[in-house]
N, C-alpha and C. Protein backbone atom coordinates (compact mmCIF):
# COMPACT_ATOMS: atom_id res chain seq x y z
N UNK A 1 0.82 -1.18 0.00
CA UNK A 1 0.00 0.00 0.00
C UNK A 1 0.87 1.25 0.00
N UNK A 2 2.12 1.38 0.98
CA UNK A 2 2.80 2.28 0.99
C UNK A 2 3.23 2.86 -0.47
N UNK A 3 4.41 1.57 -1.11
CA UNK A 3 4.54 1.31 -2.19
C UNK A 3 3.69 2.08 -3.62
N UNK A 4 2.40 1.91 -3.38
CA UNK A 4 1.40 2.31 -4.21
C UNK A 4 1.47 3.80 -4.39
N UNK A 5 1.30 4.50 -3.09
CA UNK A 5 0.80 5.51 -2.77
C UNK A 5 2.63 6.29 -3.04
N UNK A 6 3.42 5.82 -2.81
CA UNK A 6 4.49 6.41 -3.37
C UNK A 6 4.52 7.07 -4.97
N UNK A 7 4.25 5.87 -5.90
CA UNK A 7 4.31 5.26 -7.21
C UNK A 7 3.23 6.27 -7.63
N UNK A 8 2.43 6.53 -6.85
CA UNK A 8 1.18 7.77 -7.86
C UNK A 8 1.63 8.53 -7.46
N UNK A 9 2.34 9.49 -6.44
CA UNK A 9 2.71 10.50 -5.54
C UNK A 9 4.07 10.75 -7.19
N UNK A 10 4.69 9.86 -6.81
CA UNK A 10 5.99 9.73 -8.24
C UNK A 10 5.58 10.35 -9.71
N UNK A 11 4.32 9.78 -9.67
CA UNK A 11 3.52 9.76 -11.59
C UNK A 11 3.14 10.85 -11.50
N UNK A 12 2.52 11.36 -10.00
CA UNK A 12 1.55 12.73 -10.37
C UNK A 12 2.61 13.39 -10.72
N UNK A 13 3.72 13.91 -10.19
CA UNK A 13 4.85 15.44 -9.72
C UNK A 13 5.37 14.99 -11.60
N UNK A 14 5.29 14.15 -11.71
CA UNK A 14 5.85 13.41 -13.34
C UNK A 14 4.97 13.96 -14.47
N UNK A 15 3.98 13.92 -14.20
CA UNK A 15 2.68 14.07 -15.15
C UNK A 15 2.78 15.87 -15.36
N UNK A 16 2.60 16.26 -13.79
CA UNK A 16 1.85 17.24 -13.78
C UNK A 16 2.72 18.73 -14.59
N UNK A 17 4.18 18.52 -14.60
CA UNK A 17 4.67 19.43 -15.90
C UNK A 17 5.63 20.06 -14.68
N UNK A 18 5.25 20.73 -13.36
CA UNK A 18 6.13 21.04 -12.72
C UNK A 18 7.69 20.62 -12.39
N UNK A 19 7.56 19.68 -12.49
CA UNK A 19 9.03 18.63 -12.40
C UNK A 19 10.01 18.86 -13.40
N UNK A 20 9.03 19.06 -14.68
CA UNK A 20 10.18 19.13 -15.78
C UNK A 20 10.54 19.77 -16.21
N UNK A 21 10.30 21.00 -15.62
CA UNK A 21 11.82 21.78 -15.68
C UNK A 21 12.82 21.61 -15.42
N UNK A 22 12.95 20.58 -14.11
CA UNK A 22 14.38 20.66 -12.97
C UNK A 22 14.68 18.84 -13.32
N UNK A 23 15.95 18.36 -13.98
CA UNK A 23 16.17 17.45 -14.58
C UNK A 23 16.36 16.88 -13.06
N UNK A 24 16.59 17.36 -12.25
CA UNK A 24 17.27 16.68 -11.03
C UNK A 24 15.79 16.15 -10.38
N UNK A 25 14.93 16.63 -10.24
CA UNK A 25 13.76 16.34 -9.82
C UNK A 25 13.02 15.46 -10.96
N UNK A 26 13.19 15.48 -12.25
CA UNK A 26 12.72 14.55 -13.04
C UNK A 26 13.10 13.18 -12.35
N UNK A 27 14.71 13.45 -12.73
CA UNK A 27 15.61 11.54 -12.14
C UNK A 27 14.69 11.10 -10.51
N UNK A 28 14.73 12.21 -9.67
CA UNK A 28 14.53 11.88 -8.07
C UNK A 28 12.81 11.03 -8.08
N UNK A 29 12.22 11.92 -8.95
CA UNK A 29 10.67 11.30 -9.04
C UNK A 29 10.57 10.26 -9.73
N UNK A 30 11.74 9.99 -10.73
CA UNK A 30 11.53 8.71 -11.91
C UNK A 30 11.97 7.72 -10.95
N UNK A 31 13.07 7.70 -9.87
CA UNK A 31 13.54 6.94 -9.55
C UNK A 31 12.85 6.11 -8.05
N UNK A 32 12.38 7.18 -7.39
CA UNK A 32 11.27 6.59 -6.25
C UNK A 32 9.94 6.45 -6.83
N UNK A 33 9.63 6.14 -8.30
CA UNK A 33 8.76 5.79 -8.52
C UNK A 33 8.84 4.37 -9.34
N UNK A 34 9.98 4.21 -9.56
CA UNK A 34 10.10 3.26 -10.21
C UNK A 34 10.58 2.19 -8.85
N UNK A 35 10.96 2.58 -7.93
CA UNK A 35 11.28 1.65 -6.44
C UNK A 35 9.63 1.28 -6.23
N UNK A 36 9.09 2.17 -5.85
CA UNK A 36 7.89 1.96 -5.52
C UNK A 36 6.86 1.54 -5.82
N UNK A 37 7.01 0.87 -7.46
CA UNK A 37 6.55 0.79 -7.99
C UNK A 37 6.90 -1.12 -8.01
N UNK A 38 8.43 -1.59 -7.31
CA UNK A 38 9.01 -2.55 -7.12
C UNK A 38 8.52 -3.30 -5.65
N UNK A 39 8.07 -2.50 -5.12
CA UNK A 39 7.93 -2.77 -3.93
C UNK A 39 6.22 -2.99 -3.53
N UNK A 40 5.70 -2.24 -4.22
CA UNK A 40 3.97 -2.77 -4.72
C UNK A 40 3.91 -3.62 -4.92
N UNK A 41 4.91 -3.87 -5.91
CA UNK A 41 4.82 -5.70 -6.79
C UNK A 41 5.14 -6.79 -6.04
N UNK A 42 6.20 -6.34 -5.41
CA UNK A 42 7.05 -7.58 -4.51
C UNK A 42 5.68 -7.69 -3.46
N UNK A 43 5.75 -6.67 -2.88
CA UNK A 43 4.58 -7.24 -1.39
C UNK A 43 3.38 -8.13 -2.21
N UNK A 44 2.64 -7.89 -2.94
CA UNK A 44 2.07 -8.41 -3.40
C UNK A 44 2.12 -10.05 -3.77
N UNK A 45 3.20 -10.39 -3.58
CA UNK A 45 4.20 -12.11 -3.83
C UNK A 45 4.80 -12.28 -3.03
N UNK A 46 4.65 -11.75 -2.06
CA UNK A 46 5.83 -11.93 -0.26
C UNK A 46 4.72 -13.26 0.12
N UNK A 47 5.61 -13.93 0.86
CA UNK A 47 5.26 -14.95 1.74
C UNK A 47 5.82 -16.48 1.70
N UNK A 48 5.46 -17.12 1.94
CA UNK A 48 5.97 -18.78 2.09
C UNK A 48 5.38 -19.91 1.19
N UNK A 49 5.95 -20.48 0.00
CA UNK A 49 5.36 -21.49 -0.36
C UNK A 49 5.86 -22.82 0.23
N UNK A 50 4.84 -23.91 -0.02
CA UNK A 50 5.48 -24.96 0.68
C UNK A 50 4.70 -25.88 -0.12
N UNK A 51 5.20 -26.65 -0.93
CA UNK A 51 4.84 -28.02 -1.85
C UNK A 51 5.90 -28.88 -1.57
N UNK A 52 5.58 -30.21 -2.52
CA UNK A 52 6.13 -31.00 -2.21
C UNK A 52 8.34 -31.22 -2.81
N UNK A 53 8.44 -30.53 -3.18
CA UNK A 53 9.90 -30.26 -3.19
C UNK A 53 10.32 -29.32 -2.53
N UNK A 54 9.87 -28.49 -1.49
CA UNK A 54 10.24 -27.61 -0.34
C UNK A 54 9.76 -26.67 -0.10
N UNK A 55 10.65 -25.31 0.12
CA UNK A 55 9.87 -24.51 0.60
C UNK A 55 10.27 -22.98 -0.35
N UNK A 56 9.68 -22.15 -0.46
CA UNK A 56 9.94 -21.00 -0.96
C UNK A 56 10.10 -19.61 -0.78
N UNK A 57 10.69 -18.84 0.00
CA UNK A 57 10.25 -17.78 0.86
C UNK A 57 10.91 -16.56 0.07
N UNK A 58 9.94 -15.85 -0.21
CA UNK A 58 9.43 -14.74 -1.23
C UNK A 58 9.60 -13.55 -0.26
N UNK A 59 10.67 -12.79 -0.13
CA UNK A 59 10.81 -11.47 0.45
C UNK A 59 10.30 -10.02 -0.34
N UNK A 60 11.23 -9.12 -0.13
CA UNK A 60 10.93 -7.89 -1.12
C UNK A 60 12.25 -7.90 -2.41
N UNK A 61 13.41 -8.51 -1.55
CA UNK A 61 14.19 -8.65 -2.92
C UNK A 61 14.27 -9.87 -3.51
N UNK A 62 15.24 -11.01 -3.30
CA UNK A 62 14.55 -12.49 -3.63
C UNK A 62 14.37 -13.73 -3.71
N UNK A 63 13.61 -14.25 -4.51
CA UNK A 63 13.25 -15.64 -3.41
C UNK A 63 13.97 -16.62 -3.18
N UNK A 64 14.16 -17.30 -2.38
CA UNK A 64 15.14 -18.33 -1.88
C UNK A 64 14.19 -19.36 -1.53
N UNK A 65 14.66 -20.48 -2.67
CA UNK A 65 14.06 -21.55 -2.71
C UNK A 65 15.43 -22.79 -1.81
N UNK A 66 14.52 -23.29 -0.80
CA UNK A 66 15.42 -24.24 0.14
C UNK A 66 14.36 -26.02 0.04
N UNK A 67 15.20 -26.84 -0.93
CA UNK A 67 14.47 -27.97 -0.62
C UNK A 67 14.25 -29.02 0.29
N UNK A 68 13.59 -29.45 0.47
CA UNK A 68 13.45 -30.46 2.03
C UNK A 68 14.64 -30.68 1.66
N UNK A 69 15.69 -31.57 0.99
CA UNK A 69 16.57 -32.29 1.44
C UNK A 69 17.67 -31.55 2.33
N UNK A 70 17.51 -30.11 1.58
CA UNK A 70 18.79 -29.08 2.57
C UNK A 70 18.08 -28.66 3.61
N UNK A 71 17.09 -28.89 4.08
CA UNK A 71 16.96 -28.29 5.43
C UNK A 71 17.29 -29.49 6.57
N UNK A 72 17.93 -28.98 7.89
CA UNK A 72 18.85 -29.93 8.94
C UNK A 72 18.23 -29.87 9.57
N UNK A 73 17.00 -28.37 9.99
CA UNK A 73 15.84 -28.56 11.29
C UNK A 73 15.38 -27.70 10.92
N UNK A 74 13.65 -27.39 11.75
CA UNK A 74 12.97 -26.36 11.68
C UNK A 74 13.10 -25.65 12.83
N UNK A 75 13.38 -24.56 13.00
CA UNK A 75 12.98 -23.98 14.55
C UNK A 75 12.33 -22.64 14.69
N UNK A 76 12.09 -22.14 15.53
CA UNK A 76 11.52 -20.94 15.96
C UNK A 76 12.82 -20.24 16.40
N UNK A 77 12.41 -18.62 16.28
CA UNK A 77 13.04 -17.91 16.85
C UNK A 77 12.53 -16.25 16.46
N UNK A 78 13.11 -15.37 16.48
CA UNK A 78 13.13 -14.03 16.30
C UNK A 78 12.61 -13.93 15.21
N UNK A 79 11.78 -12.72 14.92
CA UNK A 79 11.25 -12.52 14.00
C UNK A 79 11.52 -11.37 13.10
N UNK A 80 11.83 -10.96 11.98
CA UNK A 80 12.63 -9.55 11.49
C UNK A 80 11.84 -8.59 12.31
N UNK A 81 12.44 -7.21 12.09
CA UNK A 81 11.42 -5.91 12.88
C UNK A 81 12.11 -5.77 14.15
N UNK A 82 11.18 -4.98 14.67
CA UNK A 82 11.93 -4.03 15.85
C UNK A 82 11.06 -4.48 17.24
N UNK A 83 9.65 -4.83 16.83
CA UNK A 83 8.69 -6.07 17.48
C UNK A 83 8.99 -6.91 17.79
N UNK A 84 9.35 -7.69 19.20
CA UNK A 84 9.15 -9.27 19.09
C UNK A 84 8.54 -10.23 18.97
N UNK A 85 8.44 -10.33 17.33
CA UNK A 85 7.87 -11.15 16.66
C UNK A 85 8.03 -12.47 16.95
N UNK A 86 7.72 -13.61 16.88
CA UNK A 86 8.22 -14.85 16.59
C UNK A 86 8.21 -15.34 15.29
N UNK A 87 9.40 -16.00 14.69
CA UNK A 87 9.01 -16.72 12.78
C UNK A 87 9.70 -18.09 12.92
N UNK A 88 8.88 -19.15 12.28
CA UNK A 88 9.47 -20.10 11.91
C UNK A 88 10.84 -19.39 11.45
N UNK A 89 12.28 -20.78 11.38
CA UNK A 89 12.80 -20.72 10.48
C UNK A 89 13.58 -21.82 10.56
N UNK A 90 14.80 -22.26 9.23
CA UNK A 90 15.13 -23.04 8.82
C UNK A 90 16.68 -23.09 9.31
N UNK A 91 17.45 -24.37 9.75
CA UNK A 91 18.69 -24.53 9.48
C UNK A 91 18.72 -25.46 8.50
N UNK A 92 20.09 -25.16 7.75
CA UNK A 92 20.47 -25.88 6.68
C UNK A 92 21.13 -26.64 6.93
N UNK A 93 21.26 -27.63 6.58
CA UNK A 93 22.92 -28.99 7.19
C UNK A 93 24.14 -27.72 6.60
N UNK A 94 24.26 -27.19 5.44
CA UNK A 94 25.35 -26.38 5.60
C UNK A 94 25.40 -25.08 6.42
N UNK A 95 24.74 -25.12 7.23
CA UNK A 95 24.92 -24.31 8.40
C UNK A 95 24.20 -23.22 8.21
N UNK A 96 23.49 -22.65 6.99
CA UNK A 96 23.27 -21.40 6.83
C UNK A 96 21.83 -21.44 7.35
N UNK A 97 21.58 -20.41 7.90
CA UNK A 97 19.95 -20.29 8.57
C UNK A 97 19.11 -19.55 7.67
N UNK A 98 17.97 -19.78 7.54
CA UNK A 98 17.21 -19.25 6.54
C UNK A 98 15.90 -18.40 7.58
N UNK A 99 15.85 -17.23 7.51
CA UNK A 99 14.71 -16.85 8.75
C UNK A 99 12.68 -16.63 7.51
N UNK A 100 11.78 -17.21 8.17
CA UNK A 100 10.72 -17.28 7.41
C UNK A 100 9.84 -15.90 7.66
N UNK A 101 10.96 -14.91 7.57
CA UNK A 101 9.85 -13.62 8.10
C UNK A 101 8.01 -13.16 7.60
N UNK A 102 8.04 -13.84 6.67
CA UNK A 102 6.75 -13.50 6.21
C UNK A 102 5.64 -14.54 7.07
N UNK A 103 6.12 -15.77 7.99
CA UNK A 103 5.55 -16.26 8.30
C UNK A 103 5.13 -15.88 10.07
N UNK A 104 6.01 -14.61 10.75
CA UNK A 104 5.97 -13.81 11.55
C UNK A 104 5.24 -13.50 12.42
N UNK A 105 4.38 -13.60 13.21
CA UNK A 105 3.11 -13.35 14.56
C UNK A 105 3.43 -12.83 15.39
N UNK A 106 2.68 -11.82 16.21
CA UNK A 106 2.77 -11.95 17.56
C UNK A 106 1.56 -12.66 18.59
N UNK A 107 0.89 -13.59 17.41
CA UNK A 107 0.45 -14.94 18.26
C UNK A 107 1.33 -15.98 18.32
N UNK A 108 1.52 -16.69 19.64
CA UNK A 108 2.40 -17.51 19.36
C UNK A 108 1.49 -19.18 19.16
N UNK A 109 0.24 -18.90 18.84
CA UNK A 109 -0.48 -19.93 18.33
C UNK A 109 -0.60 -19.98 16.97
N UNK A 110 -0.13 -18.45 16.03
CA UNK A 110 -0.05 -18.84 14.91
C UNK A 110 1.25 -19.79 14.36
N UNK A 111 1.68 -19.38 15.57
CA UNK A 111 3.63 -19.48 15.07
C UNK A 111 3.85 -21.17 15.66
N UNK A 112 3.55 -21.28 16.56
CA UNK A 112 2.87 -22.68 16.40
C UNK A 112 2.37 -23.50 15.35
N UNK A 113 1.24 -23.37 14.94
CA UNK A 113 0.72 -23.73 14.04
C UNK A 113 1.88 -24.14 12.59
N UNK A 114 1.83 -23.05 12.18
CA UNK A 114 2.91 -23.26 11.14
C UNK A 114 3.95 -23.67 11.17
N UNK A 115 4.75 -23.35 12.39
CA UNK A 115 5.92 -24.46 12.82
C UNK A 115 5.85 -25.96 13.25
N UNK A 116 4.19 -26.76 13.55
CA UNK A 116 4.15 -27.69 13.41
C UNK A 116 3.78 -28.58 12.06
N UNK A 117 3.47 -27.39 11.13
CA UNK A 117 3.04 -27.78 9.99
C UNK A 117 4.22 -28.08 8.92
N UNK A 118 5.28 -26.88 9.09
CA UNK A 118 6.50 -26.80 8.18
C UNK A 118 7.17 -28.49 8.92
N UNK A 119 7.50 -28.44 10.08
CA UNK A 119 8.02 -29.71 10.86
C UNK A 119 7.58 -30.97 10.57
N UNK A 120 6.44 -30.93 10.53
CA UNK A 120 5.85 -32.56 10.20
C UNK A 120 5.98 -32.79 8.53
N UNK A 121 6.04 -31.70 7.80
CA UNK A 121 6.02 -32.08 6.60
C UNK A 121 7.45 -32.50 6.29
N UNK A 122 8.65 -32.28 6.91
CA UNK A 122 10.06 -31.94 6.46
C UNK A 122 9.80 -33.55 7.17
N UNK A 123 9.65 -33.73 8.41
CA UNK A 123 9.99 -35.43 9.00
C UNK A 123 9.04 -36.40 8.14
N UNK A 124 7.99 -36.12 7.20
CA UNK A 124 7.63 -36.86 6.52
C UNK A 124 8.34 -36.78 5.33
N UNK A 125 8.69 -36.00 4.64
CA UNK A 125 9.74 -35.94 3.52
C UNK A 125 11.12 -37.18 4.39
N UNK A 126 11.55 -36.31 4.71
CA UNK A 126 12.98 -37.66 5.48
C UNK A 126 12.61 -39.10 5.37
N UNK A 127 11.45 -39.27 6.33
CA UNK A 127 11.35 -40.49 6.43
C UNK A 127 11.04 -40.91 4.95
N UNK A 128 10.22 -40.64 3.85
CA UNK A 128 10.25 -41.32 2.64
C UNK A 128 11.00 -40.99 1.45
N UNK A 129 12.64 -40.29 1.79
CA UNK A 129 13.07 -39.65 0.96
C UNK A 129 14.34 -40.68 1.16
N UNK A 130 15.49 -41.45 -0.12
CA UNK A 130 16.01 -42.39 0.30
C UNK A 130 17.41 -41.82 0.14
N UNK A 131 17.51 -40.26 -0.32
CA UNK A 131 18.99 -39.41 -0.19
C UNK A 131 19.11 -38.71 1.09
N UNK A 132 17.89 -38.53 1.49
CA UNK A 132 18.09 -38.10 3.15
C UNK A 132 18.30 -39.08 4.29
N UNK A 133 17.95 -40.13 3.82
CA UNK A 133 18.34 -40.97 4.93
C UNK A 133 19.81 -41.78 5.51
């Protein structure tokens, strides 16, 4: 929404003829409108997929696809923001942690939820997967 309201704020000062006089204010409006215009789009596709070859987590810049076989555990912890959030997230057997911010609450029954959901699906992958075992 922010995003949006940037992106017309950008088009109007663009449109409206005032701007173009001052090349410097052309670039400044072309350029936070064209961010904002990135960032409309992205939120719009933020969040967590989860099928049966893993998982997908869709930020604002981009997505990082982690398949069951590379993930080593699921756990909880901190959540991005300045809030203490709680988010699922992922360790990798190569050590790298993957945090699921879009999946984020400050219920910890949502965060629950989804952390028993991401969990049981990854120990059912293992158990019928014959390179993870």
């Amino acid at each position: 929404m922010v995003g949006s309201l940037f992106a017309l704020l950008g088009a109007g000062a663009l449109i409206s003829g005032a701007v173009a006089a001052d090349p410097a204010g052309t670039v400044i409006y072309t350029v936070s409108g064209a961010g904002s215009v990135w960032v409309a789009f992205r939120s719009c596709v933020m969040g967590v997929r989860i099928d049966s070859t893993g998982l997908t987590a869709r930020g604002l810049g981009r997505s990082k696809v982690v398949p069951w076989c590379a993930i080593g555990t699921v756990d909880t912890g901190e959540g991005p923001g300045l809030a203490p959030a709680q988010a699922p997230g992922l360790i990798l057997k190569n050590g790298e942690q993957v945090g699921l911010g879009a999946l984020a609450s400050y219920s910890s029954r949502t965060v629950d939820a989804d952390f028993a959901l991401i969990k049981s699906l990854h120990a059912t992958h293992v158990t019928d997967c014959l390179n993870c075992a």
